[in-house]
Protein backbone atom coordinates (compact mmCIF):
# COMPACT_ATOMS: atom_id res chain seq x y z
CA UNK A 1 27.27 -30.71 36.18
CA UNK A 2 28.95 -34.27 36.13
CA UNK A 3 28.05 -36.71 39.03
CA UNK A 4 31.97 -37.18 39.07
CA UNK A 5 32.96 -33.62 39.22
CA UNK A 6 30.37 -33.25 42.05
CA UNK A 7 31.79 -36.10 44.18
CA UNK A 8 35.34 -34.71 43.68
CA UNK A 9 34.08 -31.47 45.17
CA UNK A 10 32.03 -33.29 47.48
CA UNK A 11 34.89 -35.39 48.20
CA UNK A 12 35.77 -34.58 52.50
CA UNK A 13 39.49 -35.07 52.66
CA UNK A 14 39.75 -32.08 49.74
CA UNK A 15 42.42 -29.43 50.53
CA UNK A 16 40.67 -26.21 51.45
CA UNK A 17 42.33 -22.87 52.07
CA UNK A 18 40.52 -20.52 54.30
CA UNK A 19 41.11 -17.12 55.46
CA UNK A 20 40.22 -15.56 58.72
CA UNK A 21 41.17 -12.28 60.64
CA UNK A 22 42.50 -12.22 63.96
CA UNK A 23 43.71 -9.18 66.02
CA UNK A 24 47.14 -8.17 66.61
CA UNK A 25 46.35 -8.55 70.34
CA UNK A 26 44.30 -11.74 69.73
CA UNK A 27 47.73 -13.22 67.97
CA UNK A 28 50.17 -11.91 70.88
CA UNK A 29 48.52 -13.96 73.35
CA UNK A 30 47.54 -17.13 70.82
CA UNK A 31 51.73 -17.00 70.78
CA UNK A 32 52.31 -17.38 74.34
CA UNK A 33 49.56 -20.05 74.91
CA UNK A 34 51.52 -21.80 71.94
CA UNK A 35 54.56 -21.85 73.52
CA UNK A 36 53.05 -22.92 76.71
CA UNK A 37 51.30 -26.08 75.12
CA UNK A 38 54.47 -27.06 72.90
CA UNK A 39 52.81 -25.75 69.69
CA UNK A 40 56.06 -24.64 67.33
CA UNK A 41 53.97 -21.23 66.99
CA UNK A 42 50.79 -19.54 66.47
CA UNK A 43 49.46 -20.98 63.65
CA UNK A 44 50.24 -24.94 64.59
CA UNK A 45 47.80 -23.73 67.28
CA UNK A 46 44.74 -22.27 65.26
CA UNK A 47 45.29 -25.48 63.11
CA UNK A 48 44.84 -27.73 65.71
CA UNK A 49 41.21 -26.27 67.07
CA UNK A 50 39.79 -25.36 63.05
């Protein structure tokens, strides 16, 4: 492998998509706390703290 193509993916401020699995419960409550904290929903939320 390239050094160059290494540092790109090496390279901290790349995009990354990641997946995780929360319960339906979990997500119920995640969308009162967001509302409660001025978070525009749920997700805004998880963003924040990952």
């Amino acid at each position: 492998m390239k050094a160059e193509v290494l540092k790109k993916r090496l390279d901290k401020s790349r995009p990354t998509t990641v997946t995780i699995q929360i319960l339906e419960d979990v997500i119920e409550d995640l969308k009162r706390v967001s509302a409660l904290l001025g978070f525009s929903g749920y997700q805004p939320l998880v963003r924040n703290y990952i």
